[in-house]
PDB file of N, CA and C in Angstrom:
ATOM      1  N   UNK A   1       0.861  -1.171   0.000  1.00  0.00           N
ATOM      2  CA  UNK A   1       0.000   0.000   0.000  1.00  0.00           C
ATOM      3  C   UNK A   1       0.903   1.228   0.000  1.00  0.00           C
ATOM      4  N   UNK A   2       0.490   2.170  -0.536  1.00  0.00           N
ATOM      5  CA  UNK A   2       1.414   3.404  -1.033  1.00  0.00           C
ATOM      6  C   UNK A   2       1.117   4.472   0.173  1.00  0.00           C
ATOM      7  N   UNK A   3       1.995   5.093   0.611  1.00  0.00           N
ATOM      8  CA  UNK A   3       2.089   5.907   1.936  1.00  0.00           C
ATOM      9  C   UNK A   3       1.127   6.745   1.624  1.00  0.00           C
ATOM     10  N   UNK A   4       0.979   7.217   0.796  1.00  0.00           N
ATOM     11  CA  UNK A   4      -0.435   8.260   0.329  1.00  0.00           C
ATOM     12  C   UNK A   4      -2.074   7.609   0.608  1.00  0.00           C
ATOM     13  N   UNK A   5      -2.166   6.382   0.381  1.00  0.00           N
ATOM     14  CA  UNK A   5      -3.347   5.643   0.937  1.00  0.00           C
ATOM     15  C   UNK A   5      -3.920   5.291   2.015  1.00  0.00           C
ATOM     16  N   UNK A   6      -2.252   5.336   3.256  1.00  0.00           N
ATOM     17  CA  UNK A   6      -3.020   5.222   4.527  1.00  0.00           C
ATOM     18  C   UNK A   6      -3.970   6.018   4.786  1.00  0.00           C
ATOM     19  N   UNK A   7      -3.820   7.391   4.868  1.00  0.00           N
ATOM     20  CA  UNK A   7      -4.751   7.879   5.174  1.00  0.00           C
ATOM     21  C   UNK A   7      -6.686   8.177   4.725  1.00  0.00           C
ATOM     22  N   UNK A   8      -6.192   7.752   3.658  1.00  0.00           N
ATOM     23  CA  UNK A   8      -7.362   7.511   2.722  1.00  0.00           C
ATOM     24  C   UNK A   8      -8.528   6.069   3.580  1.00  0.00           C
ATOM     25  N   UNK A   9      -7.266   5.211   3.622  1.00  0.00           N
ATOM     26  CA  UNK A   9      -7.964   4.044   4.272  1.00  0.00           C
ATOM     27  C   UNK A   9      -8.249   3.862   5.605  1.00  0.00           C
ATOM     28  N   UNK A  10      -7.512   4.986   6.219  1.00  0.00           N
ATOM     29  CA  UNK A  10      -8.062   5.533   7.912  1.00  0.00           C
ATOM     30  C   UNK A  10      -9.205   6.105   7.724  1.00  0.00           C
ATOM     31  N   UNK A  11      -9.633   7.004   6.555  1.00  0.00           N
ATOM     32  CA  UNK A  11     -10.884   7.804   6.762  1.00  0.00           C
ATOM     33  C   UNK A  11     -12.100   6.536   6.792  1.00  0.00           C
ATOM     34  N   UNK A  12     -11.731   5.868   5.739  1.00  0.00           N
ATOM     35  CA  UNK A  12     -12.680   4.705   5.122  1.00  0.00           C
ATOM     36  C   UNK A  12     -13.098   3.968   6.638  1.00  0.00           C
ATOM     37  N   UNK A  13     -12.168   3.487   7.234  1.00  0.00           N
ATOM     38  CA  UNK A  13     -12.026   2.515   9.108  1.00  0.00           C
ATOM     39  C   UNK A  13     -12.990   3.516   9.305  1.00  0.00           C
ATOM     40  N   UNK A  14     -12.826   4.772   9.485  1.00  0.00           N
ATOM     41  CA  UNK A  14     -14.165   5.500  10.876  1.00  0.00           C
ATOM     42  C   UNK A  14     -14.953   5.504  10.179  1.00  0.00           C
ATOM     43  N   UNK A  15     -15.308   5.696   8.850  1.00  0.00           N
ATOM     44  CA  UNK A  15     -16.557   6.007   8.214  1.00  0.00           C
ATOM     45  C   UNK A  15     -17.400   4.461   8.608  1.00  0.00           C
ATOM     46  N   UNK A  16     -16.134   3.218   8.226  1.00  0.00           N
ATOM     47  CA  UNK A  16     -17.154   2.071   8.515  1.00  0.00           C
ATOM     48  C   UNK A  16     -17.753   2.174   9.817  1.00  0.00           C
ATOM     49  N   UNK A  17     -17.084   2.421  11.322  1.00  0.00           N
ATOM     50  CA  UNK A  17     -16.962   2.621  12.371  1.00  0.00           C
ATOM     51  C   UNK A  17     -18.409   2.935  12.774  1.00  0.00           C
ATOM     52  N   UNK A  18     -18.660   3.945  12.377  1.00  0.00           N
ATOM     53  CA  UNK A  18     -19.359   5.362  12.196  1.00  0.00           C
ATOM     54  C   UNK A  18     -20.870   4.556  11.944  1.00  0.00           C
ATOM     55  N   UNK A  19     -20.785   3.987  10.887  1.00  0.00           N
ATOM     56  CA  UNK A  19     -22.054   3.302  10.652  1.00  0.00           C
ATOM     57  C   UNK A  19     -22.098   1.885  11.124  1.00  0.00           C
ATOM     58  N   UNK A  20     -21.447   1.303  11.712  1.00  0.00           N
ATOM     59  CA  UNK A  20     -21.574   0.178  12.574  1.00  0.00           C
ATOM     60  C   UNK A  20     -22.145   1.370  13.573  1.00  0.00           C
ATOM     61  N   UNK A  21     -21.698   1.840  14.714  1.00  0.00           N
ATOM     62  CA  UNK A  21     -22.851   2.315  15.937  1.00  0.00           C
ATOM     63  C   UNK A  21     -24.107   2.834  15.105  1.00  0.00           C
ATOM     64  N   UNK A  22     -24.222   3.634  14.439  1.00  0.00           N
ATOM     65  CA  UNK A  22     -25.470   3.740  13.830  1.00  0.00           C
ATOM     66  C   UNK A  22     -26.556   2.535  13.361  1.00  0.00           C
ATOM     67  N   UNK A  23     -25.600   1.608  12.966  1.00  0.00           N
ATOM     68  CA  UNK A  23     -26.499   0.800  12.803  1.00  0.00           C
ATOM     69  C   UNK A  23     -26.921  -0.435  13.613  1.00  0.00           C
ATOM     70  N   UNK A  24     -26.503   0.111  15.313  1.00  0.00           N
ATOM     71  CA  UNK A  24     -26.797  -0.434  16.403  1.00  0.00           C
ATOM     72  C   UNK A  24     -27.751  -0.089  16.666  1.00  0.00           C
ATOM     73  N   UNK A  25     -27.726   1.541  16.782  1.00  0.00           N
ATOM     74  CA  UNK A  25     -28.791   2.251  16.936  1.00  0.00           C
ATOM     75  C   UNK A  25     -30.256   1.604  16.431  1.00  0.00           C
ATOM     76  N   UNK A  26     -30.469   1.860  15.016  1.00  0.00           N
ATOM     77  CA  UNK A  26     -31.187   1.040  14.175  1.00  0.00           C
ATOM     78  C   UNK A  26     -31.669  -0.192  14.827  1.00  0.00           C
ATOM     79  N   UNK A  27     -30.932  -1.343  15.198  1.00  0.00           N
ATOM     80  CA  UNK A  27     -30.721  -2.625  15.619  1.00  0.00           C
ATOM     81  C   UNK A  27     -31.814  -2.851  17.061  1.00  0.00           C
ATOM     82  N   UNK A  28     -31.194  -1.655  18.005  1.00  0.00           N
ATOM     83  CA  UNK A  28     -31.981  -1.180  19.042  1.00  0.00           C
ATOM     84  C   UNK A  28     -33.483  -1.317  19.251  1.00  0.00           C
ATOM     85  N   UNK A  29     -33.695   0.335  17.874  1.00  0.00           N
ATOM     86  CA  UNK A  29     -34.711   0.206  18.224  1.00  0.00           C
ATOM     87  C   UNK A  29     -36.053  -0.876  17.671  1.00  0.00           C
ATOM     88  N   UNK A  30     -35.022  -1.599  16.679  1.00  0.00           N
ATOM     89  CA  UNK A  30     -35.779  -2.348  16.029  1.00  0.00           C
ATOM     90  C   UNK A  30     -36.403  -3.951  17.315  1.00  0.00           C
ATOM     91  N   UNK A  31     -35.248  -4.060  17.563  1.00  0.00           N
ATOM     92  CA  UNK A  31     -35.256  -4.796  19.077  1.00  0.00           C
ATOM     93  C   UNK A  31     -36.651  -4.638  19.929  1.00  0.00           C
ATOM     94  N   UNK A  32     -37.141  -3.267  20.186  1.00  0.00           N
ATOM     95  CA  UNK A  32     -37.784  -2.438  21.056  1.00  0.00           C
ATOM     96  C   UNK A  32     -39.343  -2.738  20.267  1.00  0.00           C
ATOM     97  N   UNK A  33     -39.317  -2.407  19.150  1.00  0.00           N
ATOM     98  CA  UNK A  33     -40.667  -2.385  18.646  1.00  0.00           C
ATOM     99  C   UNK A  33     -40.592  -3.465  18.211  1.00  0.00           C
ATOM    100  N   UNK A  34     -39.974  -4.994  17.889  1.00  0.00           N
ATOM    101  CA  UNK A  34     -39.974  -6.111  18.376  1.00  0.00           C
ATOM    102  C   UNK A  34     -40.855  -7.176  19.293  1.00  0.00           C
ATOM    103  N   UNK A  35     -40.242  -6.500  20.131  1.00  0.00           N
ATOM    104  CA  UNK A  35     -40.466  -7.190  22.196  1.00  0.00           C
ATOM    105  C   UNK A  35     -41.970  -6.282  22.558  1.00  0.00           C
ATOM    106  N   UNK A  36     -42.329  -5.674  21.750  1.00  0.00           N
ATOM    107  CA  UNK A  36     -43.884  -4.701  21.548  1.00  0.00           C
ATOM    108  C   UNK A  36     -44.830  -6.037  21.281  1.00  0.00           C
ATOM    109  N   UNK A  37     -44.131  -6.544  19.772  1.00  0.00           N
ATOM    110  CA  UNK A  37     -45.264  -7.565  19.198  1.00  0.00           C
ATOM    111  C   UNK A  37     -46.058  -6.661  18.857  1.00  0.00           C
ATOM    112  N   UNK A  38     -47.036  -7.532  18.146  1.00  0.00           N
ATOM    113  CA  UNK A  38     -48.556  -7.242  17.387  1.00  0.00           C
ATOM    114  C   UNK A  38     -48.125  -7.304  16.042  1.00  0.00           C
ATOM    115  N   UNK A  39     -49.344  -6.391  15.290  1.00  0.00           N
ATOM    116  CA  UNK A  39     -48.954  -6.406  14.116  1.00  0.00           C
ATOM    117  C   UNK A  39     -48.081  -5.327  13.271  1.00  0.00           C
ATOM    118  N   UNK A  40     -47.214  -4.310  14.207  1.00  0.00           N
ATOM    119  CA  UNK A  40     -46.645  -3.530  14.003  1.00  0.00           C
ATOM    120  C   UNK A  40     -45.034  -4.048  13.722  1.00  0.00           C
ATOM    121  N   UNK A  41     -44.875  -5.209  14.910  1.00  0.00           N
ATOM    122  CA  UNK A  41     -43.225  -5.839  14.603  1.00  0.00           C
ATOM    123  C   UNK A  41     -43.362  -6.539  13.697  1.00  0.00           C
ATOM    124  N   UNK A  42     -44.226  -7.254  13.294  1.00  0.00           N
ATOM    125  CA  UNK A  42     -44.297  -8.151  12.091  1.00  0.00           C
ATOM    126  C   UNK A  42     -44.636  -7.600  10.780  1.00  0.00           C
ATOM    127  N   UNK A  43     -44.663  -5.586  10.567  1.00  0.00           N
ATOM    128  CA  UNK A  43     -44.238  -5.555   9.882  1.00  0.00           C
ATOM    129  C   UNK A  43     -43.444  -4.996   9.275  1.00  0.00           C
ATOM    130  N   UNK A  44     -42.570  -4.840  10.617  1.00  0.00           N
ATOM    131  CA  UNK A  44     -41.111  -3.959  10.761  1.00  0.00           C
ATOM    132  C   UNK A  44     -40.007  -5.000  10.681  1.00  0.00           C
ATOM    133  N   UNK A  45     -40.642  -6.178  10.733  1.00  0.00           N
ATOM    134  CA  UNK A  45     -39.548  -7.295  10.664  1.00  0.00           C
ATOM    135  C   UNK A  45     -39.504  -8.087   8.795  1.00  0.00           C
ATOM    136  N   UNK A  46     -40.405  -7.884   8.562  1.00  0.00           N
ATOM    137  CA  UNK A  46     -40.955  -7.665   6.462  1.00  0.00           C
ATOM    138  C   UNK A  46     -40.032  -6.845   6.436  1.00  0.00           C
ATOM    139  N   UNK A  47     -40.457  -5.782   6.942  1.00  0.00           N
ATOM    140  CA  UNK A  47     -39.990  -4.007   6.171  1.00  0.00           C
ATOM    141  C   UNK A  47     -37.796  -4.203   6.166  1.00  0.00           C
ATOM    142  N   UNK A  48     -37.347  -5.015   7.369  1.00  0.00           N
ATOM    143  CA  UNK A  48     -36.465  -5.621   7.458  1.00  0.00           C
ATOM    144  C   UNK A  48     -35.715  -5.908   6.497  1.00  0.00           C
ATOM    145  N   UNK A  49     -36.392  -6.952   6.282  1.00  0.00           N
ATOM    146  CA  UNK A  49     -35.927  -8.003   5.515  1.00  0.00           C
ATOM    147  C   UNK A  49     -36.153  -7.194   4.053  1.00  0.00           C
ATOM    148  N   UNK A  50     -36.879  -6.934   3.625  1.00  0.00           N
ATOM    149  CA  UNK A  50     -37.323  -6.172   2.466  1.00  0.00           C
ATOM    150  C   UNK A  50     -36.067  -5.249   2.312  1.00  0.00           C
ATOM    151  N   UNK A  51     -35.805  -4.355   2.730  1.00  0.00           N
ATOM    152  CA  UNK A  51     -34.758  -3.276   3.037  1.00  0.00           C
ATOM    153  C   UNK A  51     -33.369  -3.982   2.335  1.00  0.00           C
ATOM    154  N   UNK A  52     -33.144  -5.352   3.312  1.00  0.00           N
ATOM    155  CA  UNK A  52     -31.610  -5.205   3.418  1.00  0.00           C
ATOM    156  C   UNK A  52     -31.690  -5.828   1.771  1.00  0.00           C
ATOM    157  N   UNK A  53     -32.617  -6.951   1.215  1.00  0.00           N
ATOM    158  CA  UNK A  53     -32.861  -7.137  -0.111  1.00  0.00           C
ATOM    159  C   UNK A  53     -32.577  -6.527  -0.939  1.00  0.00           C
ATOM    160  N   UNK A  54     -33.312  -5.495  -1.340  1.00  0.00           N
ATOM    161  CA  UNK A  54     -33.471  -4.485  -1.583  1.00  0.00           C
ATOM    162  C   UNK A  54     -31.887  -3.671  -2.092  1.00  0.00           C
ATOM    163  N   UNK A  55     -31.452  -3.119  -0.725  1.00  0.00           N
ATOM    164  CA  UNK A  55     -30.172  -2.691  -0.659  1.00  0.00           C
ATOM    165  C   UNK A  55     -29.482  -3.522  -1.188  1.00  0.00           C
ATOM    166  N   UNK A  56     -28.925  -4.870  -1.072  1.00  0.00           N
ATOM    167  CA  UNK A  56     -28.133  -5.040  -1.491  1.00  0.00           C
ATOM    168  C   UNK A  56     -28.120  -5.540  -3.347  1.00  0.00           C
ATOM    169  N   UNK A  57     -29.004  -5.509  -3.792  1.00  0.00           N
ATOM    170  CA  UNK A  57     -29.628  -5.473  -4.977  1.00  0.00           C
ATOM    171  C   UNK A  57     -29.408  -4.066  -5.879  1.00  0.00           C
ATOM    172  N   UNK A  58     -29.636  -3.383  -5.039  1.00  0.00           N
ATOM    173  CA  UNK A  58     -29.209  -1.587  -5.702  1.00  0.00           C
ATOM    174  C   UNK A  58     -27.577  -1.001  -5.683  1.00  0.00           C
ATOM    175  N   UNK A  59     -27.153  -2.168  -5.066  1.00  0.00           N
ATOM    176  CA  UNK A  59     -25.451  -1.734  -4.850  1.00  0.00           C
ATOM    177  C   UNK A  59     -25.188  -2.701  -5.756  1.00  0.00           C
ATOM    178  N   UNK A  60     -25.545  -4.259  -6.315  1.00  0.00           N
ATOM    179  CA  UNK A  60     -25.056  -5.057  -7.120  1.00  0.00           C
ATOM    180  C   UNK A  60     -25.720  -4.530  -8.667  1.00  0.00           C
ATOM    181  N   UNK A  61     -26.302  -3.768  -8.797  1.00  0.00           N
ATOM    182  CA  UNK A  61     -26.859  -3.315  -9.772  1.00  0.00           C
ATOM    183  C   UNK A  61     -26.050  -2.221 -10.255  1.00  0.00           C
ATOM    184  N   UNK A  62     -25.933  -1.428  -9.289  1.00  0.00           N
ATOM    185  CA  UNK A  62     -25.201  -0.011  -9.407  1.00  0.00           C
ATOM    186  C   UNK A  62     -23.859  -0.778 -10.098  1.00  0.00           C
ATOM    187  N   UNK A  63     -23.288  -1.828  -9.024  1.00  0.00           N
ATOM    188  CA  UNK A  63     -21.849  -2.117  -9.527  1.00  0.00           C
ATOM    189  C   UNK A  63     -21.606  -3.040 -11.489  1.00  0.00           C
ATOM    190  N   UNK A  64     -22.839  -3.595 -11.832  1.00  0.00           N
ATOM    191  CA  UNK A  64     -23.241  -4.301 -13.247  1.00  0.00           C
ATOM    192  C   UNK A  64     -23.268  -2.810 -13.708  1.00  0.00           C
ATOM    193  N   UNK A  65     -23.663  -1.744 -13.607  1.00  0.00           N
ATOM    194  CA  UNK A  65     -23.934  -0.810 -14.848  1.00  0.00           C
ATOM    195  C   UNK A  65     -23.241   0.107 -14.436  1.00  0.00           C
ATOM    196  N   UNK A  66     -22.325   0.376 -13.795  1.00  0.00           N
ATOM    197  CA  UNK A  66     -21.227   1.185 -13.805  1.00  0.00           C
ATOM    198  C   UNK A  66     -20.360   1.093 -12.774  1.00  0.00           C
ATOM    199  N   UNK A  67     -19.040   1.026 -12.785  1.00  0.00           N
ATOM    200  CA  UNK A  67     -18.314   0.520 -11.650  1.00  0.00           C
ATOM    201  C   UNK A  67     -18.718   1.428 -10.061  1.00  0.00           C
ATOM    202  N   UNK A  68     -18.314   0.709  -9.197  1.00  0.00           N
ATOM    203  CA  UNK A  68     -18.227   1.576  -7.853  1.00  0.00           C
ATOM    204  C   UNK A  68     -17.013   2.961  -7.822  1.00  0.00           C
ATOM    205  N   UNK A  69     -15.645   2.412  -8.709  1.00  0.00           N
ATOM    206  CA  UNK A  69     -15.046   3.752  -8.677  1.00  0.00           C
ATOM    207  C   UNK A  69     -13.757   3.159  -9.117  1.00  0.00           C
ATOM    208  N   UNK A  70     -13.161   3.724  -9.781  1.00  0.00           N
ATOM    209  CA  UNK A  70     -11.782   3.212 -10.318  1.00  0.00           C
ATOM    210  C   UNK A  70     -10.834   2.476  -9.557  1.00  0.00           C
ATOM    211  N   UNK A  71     -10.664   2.776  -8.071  1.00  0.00           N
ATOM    212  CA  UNK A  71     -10.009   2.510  -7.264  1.00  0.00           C
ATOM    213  C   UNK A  71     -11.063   1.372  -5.932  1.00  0.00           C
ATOM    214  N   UNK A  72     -10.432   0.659  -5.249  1.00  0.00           N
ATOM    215  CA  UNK A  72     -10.818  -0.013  -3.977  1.00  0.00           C
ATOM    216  C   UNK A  72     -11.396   0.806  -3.269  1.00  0.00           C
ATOM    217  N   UNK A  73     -10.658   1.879  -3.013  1.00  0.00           N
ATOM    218  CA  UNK A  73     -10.745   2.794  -1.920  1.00  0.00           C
ATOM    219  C   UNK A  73     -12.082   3.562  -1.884  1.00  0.00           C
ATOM    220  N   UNK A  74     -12.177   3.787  -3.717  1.00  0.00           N
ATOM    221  CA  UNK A  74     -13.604   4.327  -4.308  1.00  0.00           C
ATOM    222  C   UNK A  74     -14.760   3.554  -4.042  1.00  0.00           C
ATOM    223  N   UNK A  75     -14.494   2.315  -3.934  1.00  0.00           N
ATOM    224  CA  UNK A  75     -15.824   2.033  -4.164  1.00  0.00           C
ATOM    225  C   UNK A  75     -15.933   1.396  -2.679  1.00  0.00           C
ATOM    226  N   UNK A  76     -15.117   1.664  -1.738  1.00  0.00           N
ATOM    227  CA  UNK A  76     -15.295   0.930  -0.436  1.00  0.00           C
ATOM    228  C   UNK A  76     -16.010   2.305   0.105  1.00  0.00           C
ATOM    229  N   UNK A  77     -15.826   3.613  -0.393  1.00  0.00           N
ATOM    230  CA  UNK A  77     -16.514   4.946  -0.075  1.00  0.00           C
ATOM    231  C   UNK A  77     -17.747   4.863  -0.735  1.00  0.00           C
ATOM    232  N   UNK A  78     -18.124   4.830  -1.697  1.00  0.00           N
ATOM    233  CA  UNK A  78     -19.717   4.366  -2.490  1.00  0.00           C
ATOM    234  C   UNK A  78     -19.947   3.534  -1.990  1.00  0.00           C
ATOM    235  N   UNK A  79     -19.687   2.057  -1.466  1.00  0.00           N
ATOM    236  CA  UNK A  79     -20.740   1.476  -0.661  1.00  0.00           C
ATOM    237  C   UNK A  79     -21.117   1.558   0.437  1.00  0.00           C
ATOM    238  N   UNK A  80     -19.895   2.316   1.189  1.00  0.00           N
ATOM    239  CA  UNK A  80     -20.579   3.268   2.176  1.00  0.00           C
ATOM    240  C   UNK A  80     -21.386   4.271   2.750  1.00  0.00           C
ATOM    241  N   UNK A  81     -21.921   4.620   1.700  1.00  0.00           N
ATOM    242  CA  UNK A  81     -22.245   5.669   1.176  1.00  0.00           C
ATOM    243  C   UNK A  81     -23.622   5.354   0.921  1.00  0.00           C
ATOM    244  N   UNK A  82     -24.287   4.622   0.221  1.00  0.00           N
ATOM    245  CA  UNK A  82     -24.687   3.504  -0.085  1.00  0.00           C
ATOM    246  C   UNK A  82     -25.812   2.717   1.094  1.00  0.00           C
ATOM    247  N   UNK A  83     -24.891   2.317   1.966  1.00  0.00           N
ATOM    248  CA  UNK A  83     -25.252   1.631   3.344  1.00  0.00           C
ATOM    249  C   UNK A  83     -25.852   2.664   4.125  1.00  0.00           C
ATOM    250  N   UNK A  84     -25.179   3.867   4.065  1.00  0.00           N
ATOM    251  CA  UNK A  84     -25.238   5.357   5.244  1.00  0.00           C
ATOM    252  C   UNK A  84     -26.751   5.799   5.170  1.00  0.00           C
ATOM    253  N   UNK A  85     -27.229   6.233   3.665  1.00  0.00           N
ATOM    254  CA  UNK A  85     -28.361   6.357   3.598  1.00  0.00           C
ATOM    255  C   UNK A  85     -29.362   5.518   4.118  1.00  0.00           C
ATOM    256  N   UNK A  86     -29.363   4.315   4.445  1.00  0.00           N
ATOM    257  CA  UNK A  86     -30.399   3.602   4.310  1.00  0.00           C
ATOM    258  C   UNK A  86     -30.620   3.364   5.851  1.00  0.00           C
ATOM    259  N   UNK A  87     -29.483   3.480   6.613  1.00  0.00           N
ATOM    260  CA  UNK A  87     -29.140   3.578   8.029  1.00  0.00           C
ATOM    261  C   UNK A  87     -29.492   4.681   8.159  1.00  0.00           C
ATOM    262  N   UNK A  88     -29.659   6.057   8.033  1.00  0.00           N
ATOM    263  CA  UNK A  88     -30.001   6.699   7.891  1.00  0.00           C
ATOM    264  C   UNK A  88     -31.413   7.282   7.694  1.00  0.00           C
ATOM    265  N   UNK A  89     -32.172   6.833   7.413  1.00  0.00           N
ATOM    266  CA  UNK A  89     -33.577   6.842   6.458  1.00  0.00           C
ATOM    267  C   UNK A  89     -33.780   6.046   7.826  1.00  0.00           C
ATOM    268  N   UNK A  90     -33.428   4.997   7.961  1.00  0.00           N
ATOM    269  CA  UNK A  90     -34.288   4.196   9.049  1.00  0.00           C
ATOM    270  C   UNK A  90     -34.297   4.968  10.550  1.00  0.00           C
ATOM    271  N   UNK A  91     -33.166   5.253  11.099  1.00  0.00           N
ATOM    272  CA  UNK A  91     -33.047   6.179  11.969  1.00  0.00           C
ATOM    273  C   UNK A  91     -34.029   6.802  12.585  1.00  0.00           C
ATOM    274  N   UNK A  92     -34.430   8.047  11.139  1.00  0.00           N
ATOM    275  CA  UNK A  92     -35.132   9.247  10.960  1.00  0.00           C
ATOM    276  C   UNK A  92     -36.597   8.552  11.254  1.00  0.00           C
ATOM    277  N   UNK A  93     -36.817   7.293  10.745  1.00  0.00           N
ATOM    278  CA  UNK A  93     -37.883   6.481  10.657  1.00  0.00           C
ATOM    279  C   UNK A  93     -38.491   6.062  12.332  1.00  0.00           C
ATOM    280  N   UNK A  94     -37.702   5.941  12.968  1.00  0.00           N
ATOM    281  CA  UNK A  94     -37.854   5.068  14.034  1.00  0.00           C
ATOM    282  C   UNK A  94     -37.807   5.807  15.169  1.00  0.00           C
ATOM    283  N   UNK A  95     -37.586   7.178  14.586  1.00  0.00           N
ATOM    284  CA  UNK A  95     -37.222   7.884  16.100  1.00  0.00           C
ATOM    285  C   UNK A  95     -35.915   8.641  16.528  1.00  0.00           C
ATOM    286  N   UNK A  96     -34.807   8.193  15.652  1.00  0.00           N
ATOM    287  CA  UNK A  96     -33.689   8.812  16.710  1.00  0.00           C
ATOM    288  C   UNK A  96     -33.377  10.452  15.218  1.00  0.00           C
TER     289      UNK A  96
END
């Protein structure tokens, strides 16, 4: 790896970082309205499953019709990127 990349690939570590606790968060409250029951977890636990489908379908798609980015580094930032939103969106969704 070229001395110019560490740092590139340090930003990339917290960004993953970053959205691992976020997507504890997520995890949480999904947990919470869960252990609720009825017909609200069952269909937050669809909406789930649907999601991560979904997602990872729009990143293997994205990557068939045009690359993630010339470089590793690029496209380890676009699928982060990628992931952030959707962690994100749910978040906003759920409360926090």
């Amino acid at each position: 790896m070229a001395r110019n990349e560490v740092p590139e690939w340090l930003q990339i570590a917290a960004a993953t970082m970053a959205l691992s606790m976020e997507s504890a968060d997520v995890i949480g409250l999904r947990a919470i309205k869960a252990a609720k029951g009825g017909q609200n977890a069952a269909d937050e636990a669809w909406r789930m499953y649907a999601e991560k489908v979904t997602a990872l379908a729009e990143l293997q798609a994205s990557l068939l019709m045009a690359p993630l980015g010339m470089t590793p580094a690029a496209a380890a930032r676009r699928s982060l990127r990628h992931y952030r939103r959707k962690v994100r969106d749910n978040r906003r969704r759920l409360g926090i």
